[in-house]
N, C-alpha and C. Protein backbone atom coordinates (compact mmCIF):
# COMPACT_ATOMS: atom_id res chain seq x y z
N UNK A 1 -23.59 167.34 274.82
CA UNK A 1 -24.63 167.89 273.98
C UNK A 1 -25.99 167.64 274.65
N UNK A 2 -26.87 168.38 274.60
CA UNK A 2 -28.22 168.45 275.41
C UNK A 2 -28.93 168.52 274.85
N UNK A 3 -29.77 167.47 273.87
CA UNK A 3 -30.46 167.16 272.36
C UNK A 3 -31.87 166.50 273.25
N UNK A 4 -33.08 167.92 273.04
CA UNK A 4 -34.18 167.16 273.89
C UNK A 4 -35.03 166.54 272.44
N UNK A 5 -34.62 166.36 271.16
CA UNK A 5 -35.32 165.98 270.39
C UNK A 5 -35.52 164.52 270.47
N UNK A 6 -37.10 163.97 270.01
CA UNK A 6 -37.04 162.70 270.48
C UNK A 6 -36.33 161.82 269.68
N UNK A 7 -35.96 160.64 270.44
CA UNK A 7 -35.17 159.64 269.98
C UNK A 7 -35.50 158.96 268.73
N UNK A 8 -36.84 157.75 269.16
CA UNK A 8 -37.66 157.25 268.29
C UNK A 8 -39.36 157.82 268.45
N UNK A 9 -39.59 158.26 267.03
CA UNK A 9 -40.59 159.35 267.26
C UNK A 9 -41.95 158.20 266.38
N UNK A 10 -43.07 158.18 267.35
CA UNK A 10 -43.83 157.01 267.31
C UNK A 10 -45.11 157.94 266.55
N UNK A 11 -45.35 157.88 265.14
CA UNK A 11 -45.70 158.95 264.43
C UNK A 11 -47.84 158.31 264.42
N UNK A 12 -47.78 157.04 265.29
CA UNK A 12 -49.31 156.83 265.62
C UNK A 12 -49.09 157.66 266.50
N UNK A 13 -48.58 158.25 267.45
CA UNK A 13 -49.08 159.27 268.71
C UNK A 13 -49.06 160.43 268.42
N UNK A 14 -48.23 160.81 267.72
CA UNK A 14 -48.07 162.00 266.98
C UNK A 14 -49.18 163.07 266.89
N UNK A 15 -49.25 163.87 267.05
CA UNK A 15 -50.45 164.78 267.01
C UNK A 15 -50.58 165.83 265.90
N UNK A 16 -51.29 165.74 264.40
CA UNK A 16 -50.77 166.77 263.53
C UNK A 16 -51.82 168.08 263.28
N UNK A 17 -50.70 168.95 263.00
CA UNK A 17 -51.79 170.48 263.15
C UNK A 17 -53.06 170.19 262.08
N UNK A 18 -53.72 170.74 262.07
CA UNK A 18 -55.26 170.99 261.17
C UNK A 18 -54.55 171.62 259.36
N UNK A 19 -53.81 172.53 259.84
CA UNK A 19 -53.11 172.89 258.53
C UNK A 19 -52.08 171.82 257.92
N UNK A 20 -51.46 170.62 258.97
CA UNK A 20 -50.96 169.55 257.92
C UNK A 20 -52.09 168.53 257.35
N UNK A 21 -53.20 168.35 258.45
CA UNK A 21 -54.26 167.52 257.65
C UNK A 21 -55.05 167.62 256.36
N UNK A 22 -55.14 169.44 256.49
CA UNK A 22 -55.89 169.93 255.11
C UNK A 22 -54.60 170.05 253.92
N UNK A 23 -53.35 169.99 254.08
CA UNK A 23 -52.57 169.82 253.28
C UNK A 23 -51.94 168.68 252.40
N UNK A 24 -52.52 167.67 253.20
CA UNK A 24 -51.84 166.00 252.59
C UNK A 24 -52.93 165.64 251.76
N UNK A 25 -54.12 166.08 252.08
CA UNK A 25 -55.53 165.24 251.14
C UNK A 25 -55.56 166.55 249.84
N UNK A 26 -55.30 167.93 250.09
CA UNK A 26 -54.76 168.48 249.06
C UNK A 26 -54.02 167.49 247.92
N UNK A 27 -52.43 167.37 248.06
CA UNK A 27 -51.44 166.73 247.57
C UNK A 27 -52.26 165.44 246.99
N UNK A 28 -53.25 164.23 247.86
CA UNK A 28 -53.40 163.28 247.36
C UNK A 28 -54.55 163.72 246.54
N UNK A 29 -55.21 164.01 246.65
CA UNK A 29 -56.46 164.79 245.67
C UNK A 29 -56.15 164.89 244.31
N UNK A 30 -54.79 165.75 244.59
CA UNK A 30 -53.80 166.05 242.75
C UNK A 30 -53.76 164.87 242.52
N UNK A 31 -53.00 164.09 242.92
CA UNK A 31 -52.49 162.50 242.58
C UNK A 31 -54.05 162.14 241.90
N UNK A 32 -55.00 162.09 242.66
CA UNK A 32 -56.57 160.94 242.06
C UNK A 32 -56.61 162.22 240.90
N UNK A 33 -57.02 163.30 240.89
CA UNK A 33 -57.17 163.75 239.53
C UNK A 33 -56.20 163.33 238.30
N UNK A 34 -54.73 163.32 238.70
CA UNK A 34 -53.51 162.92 237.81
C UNK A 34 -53.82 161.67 236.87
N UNK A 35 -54.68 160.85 238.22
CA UNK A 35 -55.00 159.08 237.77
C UNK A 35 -56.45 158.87 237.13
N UNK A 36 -57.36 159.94 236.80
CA UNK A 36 -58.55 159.82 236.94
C UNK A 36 -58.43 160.84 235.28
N UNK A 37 -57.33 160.98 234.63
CA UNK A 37 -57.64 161.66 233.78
C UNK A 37 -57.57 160.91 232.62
N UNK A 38 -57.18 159.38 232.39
CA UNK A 38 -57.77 158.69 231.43
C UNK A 38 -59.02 157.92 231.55
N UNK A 39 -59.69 158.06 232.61
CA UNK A 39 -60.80 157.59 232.44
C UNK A 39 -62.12 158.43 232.61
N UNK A 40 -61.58 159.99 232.58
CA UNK A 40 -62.30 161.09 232.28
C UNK A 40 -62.48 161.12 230.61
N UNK A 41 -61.23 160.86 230.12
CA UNK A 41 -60.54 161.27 228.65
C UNK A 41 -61.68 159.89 228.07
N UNK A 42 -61.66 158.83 228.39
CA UNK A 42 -62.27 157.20 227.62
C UNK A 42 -63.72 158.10 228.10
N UNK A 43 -64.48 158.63 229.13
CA UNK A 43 -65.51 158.72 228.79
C UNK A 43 -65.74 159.86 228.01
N UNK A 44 -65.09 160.74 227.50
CA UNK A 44 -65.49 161.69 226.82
C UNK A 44 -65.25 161.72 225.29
N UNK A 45 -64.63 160.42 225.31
CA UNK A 45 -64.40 159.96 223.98
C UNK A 45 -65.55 158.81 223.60
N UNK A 46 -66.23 158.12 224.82
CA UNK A 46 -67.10 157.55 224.14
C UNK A 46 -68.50 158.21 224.06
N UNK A 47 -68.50 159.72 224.67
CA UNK A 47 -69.70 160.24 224.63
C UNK A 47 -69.73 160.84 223.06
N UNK A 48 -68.23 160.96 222.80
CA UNK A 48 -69.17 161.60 222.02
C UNK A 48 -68.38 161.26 220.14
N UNK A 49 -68.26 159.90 220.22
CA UNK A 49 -68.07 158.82 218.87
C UNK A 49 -69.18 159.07 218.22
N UNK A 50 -70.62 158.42 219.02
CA UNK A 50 -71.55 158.00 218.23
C UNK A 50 -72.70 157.97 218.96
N UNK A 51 -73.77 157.84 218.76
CA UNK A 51 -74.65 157.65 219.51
C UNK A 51 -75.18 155.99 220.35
N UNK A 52 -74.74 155.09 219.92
CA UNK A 52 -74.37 153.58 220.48
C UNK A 52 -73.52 153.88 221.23
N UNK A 53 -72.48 154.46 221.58
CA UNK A 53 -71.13 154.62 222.30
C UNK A 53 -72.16 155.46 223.65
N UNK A 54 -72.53 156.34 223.07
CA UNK A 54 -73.28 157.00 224.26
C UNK A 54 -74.11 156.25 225.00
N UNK A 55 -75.12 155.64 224.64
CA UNK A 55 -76.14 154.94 225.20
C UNK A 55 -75.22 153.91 226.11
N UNK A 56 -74.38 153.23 225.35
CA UNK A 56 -73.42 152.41 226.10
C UNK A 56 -72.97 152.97 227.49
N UNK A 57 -72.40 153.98 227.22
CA UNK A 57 -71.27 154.36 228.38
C UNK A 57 -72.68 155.09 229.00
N UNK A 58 -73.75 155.78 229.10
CA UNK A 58 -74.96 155.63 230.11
C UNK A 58 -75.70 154.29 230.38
N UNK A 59 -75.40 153.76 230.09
CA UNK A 59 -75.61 151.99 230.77
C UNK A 59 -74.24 151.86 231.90
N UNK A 60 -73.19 152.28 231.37
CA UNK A 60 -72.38 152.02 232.27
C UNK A 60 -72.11 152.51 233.57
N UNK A 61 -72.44 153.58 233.59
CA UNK A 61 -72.48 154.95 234.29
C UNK A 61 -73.27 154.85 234.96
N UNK A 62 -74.76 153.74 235.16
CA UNK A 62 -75.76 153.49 235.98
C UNK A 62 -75.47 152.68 236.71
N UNK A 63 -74.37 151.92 236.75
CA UNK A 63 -73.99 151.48 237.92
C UNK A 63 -73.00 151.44 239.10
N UNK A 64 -73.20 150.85 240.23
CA UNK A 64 -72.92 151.23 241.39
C UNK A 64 -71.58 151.90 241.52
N UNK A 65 -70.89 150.73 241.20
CA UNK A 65 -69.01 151.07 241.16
C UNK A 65 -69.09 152.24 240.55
N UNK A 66 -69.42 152.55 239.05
CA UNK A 66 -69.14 153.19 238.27
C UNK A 66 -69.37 155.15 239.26
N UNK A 67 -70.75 154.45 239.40
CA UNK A 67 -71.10 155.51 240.34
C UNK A 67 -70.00 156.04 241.62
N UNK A 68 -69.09 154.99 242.08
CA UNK A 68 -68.64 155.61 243.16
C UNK A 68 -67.67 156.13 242.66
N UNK A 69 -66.86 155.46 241.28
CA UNK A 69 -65.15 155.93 240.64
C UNK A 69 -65.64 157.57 240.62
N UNK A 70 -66.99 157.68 239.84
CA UNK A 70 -66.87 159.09 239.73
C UNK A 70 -67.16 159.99 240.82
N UNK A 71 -67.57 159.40 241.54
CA UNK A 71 -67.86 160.88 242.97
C UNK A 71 -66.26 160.20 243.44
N UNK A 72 -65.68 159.44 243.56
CA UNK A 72 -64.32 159.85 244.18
C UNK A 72 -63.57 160.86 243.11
N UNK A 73 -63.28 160.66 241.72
CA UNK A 73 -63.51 161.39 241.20
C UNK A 73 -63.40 163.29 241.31
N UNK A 74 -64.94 163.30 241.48
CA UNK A 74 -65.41 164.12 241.80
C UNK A 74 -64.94 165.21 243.20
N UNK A 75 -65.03 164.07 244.00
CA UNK A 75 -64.72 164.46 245.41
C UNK A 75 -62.83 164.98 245.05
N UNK A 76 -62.17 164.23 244.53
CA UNK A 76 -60.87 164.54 244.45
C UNK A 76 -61.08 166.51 243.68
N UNK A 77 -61.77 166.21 242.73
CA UNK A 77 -61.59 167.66 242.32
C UNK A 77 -62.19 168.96 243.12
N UNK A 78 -63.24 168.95 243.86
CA UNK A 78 -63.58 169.42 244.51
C UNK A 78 -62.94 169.94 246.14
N UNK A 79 -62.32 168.56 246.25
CA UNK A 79 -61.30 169.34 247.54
C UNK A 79 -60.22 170.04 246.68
N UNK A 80 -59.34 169.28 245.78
CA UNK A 80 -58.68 170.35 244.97
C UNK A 80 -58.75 171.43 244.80
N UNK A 81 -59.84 171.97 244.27
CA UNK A 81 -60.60 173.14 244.06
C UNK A 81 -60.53 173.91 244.89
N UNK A 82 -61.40 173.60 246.08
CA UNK A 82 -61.34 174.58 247.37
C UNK A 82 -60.03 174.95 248.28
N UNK A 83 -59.06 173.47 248.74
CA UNK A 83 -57.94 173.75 248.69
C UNK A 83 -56.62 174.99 248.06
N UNK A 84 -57.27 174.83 246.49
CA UNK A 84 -56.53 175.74 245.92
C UNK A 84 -56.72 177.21 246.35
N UNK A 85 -58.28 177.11 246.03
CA UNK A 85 -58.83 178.80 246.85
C UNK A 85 -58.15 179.23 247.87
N UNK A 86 -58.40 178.42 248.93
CA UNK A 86 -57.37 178.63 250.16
C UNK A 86 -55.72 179.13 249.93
N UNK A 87 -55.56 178.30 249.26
CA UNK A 87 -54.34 178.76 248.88
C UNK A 87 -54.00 179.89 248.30
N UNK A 88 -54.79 180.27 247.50
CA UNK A 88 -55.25 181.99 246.50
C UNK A 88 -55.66 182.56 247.70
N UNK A 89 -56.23 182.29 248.50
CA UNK A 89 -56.65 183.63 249.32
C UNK A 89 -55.20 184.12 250.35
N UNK A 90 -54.29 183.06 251.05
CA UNK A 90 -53.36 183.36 251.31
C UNK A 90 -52.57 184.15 250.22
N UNK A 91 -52.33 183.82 249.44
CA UNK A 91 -51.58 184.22 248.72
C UNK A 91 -51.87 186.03 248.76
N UNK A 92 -52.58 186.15 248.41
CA UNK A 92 -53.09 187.98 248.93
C UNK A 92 -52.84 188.30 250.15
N UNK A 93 -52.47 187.31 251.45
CA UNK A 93 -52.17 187.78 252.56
C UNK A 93 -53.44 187.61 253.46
N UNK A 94 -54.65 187.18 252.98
CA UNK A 94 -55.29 187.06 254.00
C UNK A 94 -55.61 185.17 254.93
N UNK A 95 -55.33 185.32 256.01
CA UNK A 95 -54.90 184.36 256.58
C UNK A 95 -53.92 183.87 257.07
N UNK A 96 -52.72 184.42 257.19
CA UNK A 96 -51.50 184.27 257.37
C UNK A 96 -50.71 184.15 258.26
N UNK A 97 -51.61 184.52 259.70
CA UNK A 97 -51.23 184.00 260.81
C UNK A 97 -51.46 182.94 261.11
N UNK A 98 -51.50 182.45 262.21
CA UNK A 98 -51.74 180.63 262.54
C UNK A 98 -53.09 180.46 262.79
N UNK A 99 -53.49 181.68 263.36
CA UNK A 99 -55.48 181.30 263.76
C UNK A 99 -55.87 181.51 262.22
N UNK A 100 -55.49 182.31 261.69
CA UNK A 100 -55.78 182.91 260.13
C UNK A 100 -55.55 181.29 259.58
N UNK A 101 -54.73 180.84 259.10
CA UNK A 101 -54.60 179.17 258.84
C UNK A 101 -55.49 178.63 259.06
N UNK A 102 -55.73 178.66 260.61
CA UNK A 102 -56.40 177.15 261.00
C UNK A 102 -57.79 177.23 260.80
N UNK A 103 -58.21 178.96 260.96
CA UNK A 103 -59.72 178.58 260.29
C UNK A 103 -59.83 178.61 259.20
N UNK A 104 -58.99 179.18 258.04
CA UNK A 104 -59.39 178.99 256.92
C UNK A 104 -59.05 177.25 256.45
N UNK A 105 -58.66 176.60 257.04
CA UNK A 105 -58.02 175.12 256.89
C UNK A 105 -59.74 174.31 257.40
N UNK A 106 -60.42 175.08 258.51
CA UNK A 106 -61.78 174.55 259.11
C UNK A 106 -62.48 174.89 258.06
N UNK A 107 -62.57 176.23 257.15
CA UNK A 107 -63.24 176.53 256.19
C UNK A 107 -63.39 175.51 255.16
N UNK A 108 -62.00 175.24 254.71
CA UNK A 108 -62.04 174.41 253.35
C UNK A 108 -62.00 172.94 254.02
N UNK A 109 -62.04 172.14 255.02
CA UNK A 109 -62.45 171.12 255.48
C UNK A 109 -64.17 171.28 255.25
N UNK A 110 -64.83 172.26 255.79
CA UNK A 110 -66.73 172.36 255.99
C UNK A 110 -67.30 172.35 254.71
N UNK A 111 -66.51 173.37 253.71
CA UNK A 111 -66.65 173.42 252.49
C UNK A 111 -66.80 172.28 251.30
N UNK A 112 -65.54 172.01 251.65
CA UNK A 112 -65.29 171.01 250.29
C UNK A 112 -66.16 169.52 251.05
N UNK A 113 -66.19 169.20 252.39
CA UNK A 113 -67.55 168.49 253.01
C UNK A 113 -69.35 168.61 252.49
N UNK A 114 -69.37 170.13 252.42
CA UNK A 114 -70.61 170.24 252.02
C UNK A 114 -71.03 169.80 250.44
N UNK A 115 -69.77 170.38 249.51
CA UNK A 115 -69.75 169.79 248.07
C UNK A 115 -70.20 168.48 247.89
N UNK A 116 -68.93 167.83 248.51
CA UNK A 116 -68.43 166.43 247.98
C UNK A 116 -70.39 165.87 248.14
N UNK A 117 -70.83 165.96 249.46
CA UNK A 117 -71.83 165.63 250.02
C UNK A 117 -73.01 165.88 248.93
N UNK A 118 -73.13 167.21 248.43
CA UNK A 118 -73.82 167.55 247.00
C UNK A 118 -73.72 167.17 246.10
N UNK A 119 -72.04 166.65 245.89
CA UNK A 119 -72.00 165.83 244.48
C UNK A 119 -72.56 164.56 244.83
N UNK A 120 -72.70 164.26 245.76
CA UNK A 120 -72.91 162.74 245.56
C UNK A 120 -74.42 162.86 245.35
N UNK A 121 -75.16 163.23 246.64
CA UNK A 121 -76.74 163.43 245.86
C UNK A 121 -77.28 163.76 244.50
N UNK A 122 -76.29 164.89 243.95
CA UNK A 122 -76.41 164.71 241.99
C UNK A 122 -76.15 163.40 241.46
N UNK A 123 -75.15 162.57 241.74
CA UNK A 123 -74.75 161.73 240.95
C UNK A 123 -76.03 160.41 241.19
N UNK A 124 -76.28 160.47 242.62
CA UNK A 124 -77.46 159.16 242.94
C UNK A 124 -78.75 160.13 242.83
C-alpha cells in the first residue's frame, strides 16, 4: 500500500486556509452569544424593574470589567453577524469559488475588525 498521508500530523505546523480561520471564531462567537444570554437577560431585567435597579446596574456598567464582558459580548455578536452575511451571500451563489471564499472570508475578517473596533469606542 502506498499511503503518502502523514503519519503523525503536528497540527502547530499545520498551515490553515483563511476560510477555516474565519469559520472557527464564527462557531465560537455562537458559543459566547449562547453564554452571554443570561447576563444580557439579568441586565435587561434590572433595567427595567425600577428605577434604583437602573441607576444600580449604570453604576455597574461604569466599570472596567464590566466594560470589557460587554464589548466581548458585543464583539461576539458582531462577528456573528457579519459571518452570517457571508454566509447569506454564498448562499445566493455569490462567492463560491475558492478566490470567491477567500476574499469574502478577508471581507468579513476587515469588517467585523472595523465594528468590533467601533463598538468599543461607543462603549468607552
Amino acid at each position: 500500500m502506498n499511503d503518502k498521508r502523514p503519519v503523525n500530523l503536528d497540527l502547530a505546523t499545520f498551515r490553515w486556509p483563511i476560510t477555516a480561520m474565519v469559520s472557527m471564531p464564527h462557531r465560537i462567537s455562537g458559543f459566547v452569544i449562547f453564554l452571554a444570554i443570561p447576563i444580557v437577560l439579568w441586565g435587561l431585567q434590572q433595567s427595567l424593574s425600577s428605577q434604583e435597579s437602573f441607576d444600580a446596574l449604570q453604576v455597574v456598567l461604569d466599570g472596567v470589567v464590566a466594560k470589557l464582558i460587554l464589548w466581548s459580548i458585543l464583539a461576539g455578536l458582531i462577528y456573528h453577524f457579519v459571518a452570517g452575511i457571508k454566509h447569506l451571500i454564498m448562499d445566493v451563489g455569490i462567492g463560491e469559488s475558492l478566490e470567491g471564499a477567500r476574499r469574502l472570508a478577508f471581507l468579513t475578517l476587515g469588517v467585523s475588525a472595523v465594528l468590533i473596533l467601533a463598538a468599543g469606542v461607543w462603549i468607552w
